[in-house]
N, C-alpha and C. Protein backbone atom coordinates (compact mmCIF):
# COMPACT_ATOMS: atom_id res chain seq x y z
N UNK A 1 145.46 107.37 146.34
CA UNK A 1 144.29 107.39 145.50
C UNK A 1 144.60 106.74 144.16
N UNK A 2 143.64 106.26 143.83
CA UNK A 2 144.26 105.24 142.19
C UNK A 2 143.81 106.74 141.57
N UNK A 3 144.49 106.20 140.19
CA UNK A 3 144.63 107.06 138.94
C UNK A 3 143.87 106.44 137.84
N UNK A 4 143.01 107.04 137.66
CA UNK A 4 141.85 106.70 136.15
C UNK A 4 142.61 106.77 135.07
N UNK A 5 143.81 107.81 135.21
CA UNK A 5 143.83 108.22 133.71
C UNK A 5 143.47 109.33 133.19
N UNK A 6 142.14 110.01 133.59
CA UNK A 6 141.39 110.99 133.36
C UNK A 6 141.97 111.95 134.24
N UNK A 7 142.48 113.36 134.06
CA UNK A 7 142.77 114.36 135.19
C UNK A 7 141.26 115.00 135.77
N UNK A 8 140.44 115.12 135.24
CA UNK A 8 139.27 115.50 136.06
C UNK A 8 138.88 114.83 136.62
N UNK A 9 138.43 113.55 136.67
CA UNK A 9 138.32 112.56 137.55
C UNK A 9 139.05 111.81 138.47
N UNK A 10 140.28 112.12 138.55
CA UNK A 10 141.23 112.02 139.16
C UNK A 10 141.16 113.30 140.54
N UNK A 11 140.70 114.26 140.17
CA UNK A 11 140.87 115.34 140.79
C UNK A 11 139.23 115.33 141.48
N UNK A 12 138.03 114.85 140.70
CA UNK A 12 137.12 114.16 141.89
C UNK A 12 137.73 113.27 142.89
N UNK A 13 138.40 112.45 142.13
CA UNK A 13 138.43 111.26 143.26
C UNK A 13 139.28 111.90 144.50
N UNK A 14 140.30 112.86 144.60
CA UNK A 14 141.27 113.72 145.60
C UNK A 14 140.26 114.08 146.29
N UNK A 15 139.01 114.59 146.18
CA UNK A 15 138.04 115.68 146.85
C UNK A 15 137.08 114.68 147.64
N UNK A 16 137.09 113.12 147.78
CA UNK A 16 136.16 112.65 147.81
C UNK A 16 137.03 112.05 149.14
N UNK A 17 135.83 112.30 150.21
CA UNK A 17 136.50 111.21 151.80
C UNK A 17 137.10 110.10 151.67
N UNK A 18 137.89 110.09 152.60
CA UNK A 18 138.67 108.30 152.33
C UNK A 18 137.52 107.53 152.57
N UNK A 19 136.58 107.65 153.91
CA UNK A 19 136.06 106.76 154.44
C UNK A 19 134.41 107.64 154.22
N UNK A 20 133.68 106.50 153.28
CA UNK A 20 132.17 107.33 153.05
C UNK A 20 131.43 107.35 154.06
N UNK A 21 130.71 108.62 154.64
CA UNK A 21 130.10 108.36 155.95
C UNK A 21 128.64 108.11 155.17
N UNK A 22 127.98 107.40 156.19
CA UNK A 22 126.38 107.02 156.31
C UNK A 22 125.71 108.39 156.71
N UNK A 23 124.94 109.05 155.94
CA UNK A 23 123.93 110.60 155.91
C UNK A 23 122.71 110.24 157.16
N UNK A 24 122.68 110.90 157.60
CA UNK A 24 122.39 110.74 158.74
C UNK A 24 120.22 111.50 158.68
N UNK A 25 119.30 110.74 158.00
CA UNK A 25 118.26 110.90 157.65
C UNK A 25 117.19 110.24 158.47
N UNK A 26 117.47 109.56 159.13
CA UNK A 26 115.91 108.73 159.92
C UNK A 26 116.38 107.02 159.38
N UNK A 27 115.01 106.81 159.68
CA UNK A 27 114.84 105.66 159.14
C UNK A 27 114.92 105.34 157.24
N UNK A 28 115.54 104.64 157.10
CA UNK A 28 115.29 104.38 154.92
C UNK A 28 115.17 103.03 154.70
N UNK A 29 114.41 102.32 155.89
CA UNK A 29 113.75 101.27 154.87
C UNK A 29 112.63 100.75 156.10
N UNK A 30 112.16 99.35 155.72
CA UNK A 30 110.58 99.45 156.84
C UNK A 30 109.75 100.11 156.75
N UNK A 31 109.38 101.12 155.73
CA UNK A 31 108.54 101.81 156.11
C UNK A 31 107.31 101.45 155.59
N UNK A 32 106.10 100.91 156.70
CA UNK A 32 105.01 100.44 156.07
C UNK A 32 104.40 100.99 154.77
N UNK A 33 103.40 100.05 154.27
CA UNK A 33 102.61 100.15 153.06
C UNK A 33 101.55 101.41 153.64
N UNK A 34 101.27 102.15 152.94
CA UNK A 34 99.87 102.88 152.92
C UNK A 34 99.34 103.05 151.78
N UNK A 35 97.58 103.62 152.30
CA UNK A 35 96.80 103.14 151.25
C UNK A 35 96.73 104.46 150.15
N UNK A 36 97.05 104.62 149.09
CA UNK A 36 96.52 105.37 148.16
C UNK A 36 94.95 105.57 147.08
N UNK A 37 94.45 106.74 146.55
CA UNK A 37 93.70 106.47 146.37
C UNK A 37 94.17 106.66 144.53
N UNK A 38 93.99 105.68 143.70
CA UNK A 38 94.53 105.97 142.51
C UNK A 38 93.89 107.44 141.65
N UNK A 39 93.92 107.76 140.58
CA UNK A 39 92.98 108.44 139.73
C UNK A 39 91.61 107.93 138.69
N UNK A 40 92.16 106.25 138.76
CA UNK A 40 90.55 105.81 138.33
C UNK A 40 89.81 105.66 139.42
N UNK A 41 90.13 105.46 140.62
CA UNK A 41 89.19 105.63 141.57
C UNK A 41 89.59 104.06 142.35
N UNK A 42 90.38 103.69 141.75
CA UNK A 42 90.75 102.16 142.87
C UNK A 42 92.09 102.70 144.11
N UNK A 43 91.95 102.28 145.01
CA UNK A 43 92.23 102.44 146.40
C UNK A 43 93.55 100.83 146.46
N UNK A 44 94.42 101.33 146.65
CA UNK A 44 95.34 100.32 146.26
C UNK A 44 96.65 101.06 147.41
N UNK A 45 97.02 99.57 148.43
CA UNK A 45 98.32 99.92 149.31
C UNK A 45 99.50 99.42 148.66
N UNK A 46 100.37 100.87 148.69
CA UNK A 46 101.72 101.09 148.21
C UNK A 46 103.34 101.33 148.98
N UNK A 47 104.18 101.72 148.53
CA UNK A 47 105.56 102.23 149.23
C UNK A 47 104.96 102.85 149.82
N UNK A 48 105.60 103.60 151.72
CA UNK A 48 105.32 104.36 152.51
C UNK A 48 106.40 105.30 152.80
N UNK A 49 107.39 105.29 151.90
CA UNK A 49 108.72 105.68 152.25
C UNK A 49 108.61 107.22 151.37
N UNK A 50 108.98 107.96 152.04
CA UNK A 50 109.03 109.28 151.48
C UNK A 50 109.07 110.00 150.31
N UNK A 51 109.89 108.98 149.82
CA UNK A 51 110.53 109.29 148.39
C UNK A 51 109.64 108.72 147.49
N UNK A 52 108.22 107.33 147.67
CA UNK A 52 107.68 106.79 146.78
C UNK A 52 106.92 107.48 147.44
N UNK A 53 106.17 108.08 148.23
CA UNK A 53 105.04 108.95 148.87
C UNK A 53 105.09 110.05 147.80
N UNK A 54 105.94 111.08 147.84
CA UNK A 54 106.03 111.74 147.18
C UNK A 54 105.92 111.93 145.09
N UNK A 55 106.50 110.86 144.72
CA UNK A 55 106.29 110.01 143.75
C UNK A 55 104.83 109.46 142.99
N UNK A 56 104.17 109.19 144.22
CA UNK A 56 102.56 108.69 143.82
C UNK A 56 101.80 110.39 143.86
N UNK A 57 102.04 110.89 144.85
CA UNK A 57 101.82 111.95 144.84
C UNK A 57 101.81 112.74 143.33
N UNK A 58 102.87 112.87 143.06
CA UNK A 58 102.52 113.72 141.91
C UNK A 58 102.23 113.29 140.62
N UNK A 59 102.07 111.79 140.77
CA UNK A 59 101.42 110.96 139.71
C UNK A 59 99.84 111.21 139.95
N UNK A 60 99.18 112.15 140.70
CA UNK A 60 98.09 112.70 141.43
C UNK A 60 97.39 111.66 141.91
N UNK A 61 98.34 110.52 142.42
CA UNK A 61 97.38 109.86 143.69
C UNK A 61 97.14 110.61 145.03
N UNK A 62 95.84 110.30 145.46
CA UNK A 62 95.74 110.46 147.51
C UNK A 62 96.09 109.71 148.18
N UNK A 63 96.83 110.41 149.38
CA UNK A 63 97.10 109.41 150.25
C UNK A 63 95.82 109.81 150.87
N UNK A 64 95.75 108.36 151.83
CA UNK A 64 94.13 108.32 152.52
C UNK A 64 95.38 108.65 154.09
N UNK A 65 94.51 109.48 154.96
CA UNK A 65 94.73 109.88 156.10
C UNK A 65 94.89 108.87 157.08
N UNK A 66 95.82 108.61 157.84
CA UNK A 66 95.53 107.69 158.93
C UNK A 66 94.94 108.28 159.98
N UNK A 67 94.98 109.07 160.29
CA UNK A 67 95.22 110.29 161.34
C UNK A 67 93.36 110.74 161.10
N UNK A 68 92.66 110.84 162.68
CA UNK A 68 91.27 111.10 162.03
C UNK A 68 91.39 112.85 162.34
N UNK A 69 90.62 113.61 161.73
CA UNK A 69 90.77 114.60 161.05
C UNK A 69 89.33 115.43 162.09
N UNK A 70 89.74 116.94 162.64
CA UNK A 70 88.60 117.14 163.38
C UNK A 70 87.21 117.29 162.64
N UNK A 71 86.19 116.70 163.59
CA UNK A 71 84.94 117.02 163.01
C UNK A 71 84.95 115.25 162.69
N UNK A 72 85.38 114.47 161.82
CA UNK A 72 85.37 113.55 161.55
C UNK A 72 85.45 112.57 162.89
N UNK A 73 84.48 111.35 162.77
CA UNK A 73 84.50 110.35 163.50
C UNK A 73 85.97 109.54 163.16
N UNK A 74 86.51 109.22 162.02
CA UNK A 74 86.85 108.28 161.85
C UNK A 74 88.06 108.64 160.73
N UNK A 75 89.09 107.67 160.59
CA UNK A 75 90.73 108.68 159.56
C UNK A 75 89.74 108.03 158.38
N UNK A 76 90.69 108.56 157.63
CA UNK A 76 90.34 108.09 155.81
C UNK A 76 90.48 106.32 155.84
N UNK A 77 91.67 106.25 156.47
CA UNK A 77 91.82 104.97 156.41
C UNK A 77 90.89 104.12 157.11
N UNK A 78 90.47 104.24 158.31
CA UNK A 78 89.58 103.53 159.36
C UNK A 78 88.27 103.27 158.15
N UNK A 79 87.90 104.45 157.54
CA UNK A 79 86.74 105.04 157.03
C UNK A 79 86.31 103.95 155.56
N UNK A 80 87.60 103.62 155.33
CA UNK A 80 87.91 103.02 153.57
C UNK A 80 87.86 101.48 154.43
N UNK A 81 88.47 101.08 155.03
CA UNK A 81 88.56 99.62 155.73
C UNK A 81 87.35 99.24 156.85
N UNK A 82 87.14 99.88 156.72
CA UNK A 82 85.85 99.12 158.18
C UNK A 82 84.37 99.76 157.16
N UNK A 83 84.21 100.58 156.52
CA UNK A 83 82.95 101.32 156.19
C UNK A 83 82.83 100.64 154.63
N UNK A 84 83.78 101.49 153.67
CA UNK A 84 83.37 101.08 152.25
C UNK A 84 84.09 99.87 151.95
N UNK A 85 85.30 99.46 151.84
CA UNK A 85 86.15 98.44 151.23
C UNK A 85 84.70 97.32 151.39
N UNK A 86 84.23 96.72 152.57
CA UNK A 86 83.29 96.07 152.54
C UNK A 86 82.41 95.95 151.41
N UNK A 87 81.82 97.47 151.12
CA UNK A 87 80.29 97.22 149.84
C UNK A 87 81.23 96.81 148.58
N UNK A 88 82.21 97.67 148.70
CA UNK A 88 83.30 97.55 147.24
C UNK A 88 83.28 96.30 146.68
N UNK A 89 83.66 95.51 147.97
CA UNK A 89 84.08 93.97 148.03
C UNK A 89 82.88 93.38 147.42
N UNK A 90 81.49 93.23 148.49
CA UNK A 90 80.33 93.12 147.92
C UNK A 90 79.89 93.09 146.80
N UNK A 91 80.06 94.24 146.15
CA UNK A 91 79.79 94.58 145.11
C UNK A 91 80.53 93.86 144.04
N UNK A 92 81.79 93.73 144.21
CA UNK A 92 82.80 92.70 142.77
C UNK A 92 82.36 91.25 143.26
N UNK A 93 81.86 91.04 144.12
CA UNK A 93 81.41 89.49 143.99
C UNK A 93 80.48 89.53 144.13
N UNK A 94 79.59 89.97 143.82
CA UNK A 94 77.90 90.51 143.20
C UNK A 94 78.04 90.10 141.42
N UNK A 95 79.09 91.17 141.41
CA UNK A 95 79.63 90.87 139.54
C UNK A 95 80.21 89.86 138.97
N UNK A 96 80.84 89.48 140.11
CA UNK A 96 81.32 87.97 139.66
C UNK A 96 80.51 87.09 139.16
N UNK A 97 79.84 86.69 140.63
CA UNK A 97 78.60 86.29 140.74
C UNK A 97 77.97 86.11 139.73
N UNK A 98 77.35 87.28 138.88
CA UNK A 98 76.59 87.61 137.25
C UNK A 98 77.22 87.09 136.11
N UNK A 99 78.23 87.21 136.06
CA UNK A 99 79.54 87.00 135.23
C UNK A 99 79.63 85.47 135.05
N UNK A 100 79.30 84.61 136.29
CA UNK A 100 80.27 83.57 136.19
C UNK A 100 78.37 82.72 135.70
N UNK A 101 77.04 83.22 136.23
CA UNK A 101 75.59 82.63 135.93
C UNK A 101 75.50 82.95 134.25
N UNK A 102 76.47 83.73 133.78
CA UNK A 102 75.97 84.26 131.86
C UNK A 102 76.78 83.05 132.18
N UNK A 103 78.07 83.01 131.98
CA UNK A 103 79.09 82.16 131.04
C UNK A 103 78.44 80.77 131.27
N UNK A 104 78.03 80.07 132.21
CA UNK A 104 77.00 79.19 132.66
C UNK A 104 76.20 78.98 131.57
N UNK A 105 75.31 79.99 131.33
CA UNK A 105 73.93 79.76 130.62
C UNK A 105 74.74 79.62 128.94
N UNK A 106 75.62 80.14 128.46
CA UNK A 106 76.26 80.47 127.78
C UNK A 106 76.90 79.19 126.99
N UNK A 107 77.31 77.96 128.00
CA UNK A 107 77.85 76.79 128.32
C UNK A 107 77.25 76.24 127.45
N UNK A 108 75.79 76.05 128.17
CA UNK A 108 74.62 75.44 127.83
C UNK A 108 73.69 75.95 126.84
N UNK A 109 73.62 76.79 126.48
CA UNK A 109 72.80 77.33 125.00
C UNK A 109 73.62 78.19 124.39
N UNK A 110 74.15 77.74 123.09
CA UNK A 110 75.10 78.68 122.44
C UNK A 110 74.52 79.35 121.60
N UNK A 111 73.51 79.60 121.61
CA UNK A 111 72.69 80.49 120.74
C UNK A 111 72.58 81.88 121.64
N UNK A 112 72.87 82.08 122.43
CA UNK A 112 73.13 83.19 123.92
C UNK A 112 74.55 84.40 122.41
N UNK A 113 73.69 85.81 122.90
CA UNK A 113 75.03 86.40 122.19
C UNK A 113 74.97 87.33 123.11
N UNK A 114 76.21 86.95 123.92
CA UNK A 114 76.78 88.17 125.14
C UNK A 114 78.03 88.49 124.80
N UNK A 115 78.67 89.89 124.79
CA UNK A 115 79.90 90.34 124.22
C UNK A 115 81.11 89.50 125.56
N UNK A 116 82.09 89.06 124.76
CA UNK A 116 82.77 88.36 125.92
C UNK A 116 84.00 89.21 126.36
N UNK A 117 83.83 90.16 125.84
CA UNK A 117 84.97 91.52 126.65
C UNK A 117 84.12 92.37 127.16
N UNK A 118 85.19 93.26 127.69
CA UNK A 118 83.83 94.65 128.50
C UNK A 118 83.48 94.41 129.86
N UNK A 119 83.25 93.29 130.02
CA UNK A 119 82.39 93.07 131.74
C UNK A 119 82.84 94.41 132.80
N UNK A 120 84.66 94.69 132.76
CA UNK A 120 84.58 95.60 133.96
C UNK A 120 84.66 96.87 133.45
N UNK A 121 83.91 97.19 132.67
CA UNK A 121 83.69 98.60 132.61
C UNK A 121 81.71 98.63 132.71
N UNK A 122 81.31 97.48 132.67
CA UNK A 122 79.71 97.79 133.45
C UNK A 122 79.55 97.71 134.88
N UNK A 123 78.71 98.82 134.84
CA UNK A 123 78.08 98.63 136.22
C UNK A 123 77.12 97.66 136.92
N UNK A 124 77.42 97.56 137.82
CA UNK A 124 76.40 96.45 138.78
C UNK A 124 75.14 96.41 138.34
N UNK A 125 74.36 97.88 137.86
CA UNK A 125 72.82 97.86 137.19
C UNK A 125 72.79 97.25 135.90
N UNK A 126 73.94 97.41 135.01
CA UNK A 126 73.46 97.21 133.74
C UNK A 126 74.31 95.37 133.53
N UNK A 127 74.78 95.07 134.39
CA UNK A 127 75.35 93.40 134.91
C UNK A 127 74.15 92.77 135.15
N UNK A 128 73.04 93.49 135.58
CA UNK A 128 72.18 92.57 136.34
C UNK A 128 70.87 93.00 135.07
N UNK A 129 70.62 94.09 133.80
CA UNK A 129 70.34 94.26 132.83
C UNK A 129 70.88 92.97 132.29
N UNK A 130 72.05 92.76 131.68
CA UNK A 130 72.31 91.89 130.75
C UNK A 130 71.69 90.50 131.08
N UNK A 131 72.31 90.16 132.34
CA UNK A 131 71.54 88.82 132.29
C UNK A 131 69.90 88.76 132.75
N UNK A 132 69.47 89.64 132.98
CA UNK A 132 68.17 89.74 132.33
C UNK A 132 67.39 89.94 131.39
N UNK A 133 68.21 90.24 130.32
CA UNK A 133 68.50 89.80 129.07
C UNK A 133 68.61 88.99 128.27
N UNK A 134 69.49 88.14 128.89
CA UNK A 134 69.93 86.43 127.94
C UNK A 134 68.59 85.44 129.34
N UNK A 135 67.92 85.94 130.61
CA UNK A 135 67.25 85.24 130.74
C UNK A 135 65.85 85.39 129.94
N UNK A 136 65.70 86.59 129.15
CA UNK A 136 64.71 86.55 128.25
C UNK A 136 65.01 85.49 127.25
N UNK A 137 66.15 85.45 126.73
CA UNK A 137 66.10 85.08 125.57
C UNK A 137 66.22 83.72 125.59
N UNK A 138 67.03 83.18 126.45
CA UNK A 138 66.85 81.51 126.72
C UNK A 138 65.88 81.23 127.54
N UNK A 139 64.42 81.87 127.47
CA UNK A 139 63.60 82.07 128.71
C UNK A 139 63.75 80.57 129.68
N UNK A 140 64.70 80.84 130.28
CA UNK A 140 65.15 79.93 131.49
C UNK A 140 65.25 80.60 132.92
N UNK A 141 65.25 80.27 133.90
CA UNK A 141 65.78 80.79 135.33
C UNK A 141 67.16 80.46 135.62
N UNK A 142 67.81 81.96 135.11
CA UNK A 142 69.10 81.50 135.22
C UNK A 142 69.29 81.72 136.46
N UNK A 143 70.45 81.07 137.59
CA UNK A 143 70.49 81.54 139.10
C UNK A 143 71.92 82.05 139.07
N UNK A 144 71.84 83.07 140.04
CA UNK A 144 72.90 83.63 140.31
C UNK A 144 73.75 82.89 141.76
N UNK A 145 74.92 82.79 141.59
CA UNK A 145 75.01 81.34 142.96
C UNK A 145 76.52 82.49 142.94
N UNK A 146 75.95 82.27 144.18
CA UNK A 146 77.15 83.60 145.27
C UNK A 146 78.13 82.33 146.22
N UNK A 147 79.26 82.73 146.45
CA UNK A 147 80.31 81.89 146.72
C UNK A 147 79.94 82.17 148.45
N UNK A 148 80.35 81.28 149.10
CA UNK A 148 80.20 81.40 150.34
C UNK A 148 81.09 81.78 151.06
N UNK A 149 80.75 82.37 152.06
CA UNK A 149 81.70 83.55 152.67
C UNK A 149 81.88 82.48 154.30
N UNK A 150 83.20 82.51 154.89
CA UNK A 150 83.16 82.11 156.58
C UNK A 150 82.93 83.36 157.45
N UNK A 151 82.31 83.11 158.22
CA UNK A 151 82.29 83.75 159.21
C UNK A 151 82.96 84.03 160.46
N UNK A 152 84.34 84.27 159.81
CA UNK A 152 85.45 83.94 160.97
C UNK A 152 85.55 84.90 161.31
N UNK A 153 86.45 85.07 162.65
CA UNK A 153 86.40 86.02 163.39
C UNK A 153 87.81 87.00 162.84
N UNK A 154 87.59 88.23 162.76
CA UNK A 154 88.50 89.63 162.16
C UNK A 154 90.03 88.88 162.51
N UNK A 155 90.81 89.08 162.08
CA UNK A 155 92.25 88.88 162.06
C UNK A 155 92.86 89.47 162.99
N UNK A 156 94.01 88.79 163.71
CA UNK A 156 94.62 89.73 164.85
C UNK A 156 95.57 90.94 164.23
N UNK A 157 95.15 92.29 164.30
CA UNK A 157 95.92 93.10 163.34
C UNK A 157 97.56 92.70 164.07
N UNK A 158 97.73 92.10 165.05
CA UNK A 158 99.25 91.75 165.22
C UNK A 158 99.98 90.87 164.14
N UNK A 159 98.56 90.38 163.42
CA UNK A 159 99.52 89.52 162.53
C UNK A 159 99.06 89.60 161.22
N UNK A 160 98.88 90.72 161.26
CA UNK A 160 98.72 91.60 159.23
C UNK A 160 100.19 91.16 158.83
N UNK A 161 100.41 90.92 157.77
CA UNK A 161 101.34 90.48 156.98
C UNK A 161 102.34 89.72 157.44
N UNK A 162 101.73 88.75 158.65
CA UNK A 162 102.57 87.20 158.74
C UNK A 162 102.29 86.49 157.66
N UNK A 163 103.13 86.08 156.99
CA UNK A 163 102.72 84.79 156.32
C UNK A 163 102.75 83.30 156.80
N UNK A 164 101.53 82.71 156.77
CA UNK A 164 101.96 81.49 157.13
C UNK A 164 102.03 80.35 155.98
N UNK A 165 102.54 79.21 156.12
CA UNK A 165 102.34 78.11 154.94
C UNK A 165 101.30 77.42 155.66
N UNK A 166 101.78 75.62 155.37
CA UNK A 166 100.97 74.86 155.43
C UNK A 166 101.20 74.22 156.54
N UNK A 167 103.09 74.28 156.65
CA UNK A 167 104.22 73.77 158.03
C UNK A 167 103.29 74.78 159.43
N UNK A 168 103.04 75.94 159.03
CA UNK A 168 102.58 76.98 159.85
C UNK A 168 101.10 77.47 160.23
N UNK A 169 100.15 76.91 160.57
CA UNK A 169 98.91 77.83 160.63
C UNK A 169 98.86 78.62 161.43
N UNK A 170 97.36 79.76 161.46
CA UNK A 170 97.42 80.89 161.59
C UNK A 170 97.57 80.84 163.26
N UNK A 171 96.89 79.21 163.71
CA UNK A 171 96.81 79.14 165.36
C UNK A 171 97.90 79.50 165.65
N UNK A 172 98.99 78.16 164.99
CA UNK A 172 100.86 78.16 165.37
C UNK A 172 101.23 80.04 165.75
N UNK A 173 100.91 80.74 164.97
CA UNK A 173 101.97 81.82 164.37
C UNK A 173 100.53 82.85 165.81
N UNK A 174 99.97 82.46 166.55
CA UNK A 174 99.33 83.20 167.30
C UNK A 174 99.61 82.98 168.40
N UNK A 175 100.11 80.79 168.63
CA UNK A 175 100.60 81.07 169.82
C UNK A 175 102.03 81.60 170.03
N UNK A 176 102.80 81.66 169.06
CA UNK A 176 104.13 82.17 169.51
C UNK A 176 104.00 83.15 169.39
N UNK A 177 103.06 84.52 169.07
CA UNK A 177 102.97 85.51 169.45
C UNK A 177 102.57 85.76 171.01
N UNK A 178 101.47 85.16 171.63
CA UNK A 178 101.49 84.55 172.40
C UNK A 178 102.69 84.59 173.92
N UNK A 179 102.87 83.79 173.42
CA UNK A 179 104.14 83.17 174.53
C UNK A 179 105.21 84.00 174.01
N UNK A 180 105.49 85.20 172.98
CA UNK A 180 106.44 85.95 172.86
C UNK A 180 106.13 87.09 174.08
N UNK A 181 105.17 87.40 173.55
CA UNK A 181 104.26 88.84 174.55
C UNK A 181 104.37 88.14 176.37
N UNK A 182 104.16 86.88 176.37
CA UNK A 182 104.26 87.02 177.92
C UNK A 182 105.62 86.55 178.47
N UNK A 183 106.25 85.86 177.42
CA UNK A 183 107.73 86.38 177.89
C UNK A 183 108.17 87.38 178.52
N UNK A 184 108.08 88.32 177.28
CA UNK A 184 108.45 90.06 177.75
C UNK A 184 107.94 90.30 178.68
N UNK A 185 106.95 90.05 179.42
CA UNK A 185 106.04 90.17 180.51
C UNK A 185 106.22 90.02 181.87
């Protein structure tokens, strides 16, 4: 055993295995993201690992349930991703949307007095107040021009958090899933 120098630490180091064994706990790493629900009310996926579970936890986040719960159709999670995340979504590019038709009108008549901080602490009613507001006052038709959405078809949850580049599209990285699965086959 080397010698520190120190007799108490010296006398740890005597007590301590030659050879450190690996603690024998499960799995300690991989462990997927899950979704939490914060305390302002935003829904945000985090560590899944026990120790940051626990952690968010008593920072008084929720974990959202994967697991559906009796009586219930559907888990917390199914419930937040297929049901609300949607209007949520909706809804911030609704605001955008408003947000981006002021700064517009704003462009173009600088006589417009809209506070240029604040936006995300209004609500969708009083977003769609304001610029009915500055369309009084520049009595113009201001338009609200919504970004266009594809209509593609849902994602293969086999390939949630593939990344692909530009070398890679999403086809590439589907057929070698693909021809991986009927390999094994």
């Amino acid at each position: 055993m080397p010698q520190t120098g120190n007799a108490f630490l010296d006398k740890l180091l005597e007590q301590t295995p030659e050879v450190a064994a690996q603690p024998k706990r499960g799995q300690n790493y991989n462990f997927p993201h899950k979704l939490y629900l914060k305390t302002d009310g935003e829904v945000v996926r985090l560590q899944g690992d026990p120790i940051s579970e626990s952690y968010y936890r008593a920072k008084g986040y929720h974990l959202l349930n994967d697991q559906a719960v009796r009586g219930q159709p559907k888990s917390e999670v199914d419930q937040w991703l297929e049901d609300e995340y949607p209007k949520v979504l909706e809804e911030q590019v609704e605001k955008a949307s408003i947000i981006n038709a002021i700064r517009r009108a704003m462009q173009h008549d600088r006589n417009v007095s809209v506070p240029e901080d604040g936006w995300e602490e209004l609500t969708l009613e009083e977003m769609r107040d304001v610029l009915e507001q500055v369309r009084e006052e520049t009595k113009k038709n201001i338009r609200v021009i919504r970004p266009r959405t594809s209509k593609a078809a849902p994602p293969d949850r086999m390939l949630v958090g593939v990344e692909t580049t530009e070398s890679t599209s999403l086809e590439a990285a589907e057929a070698r899933r693909r021809r991986s699965t009927e390999a094994k086959a």
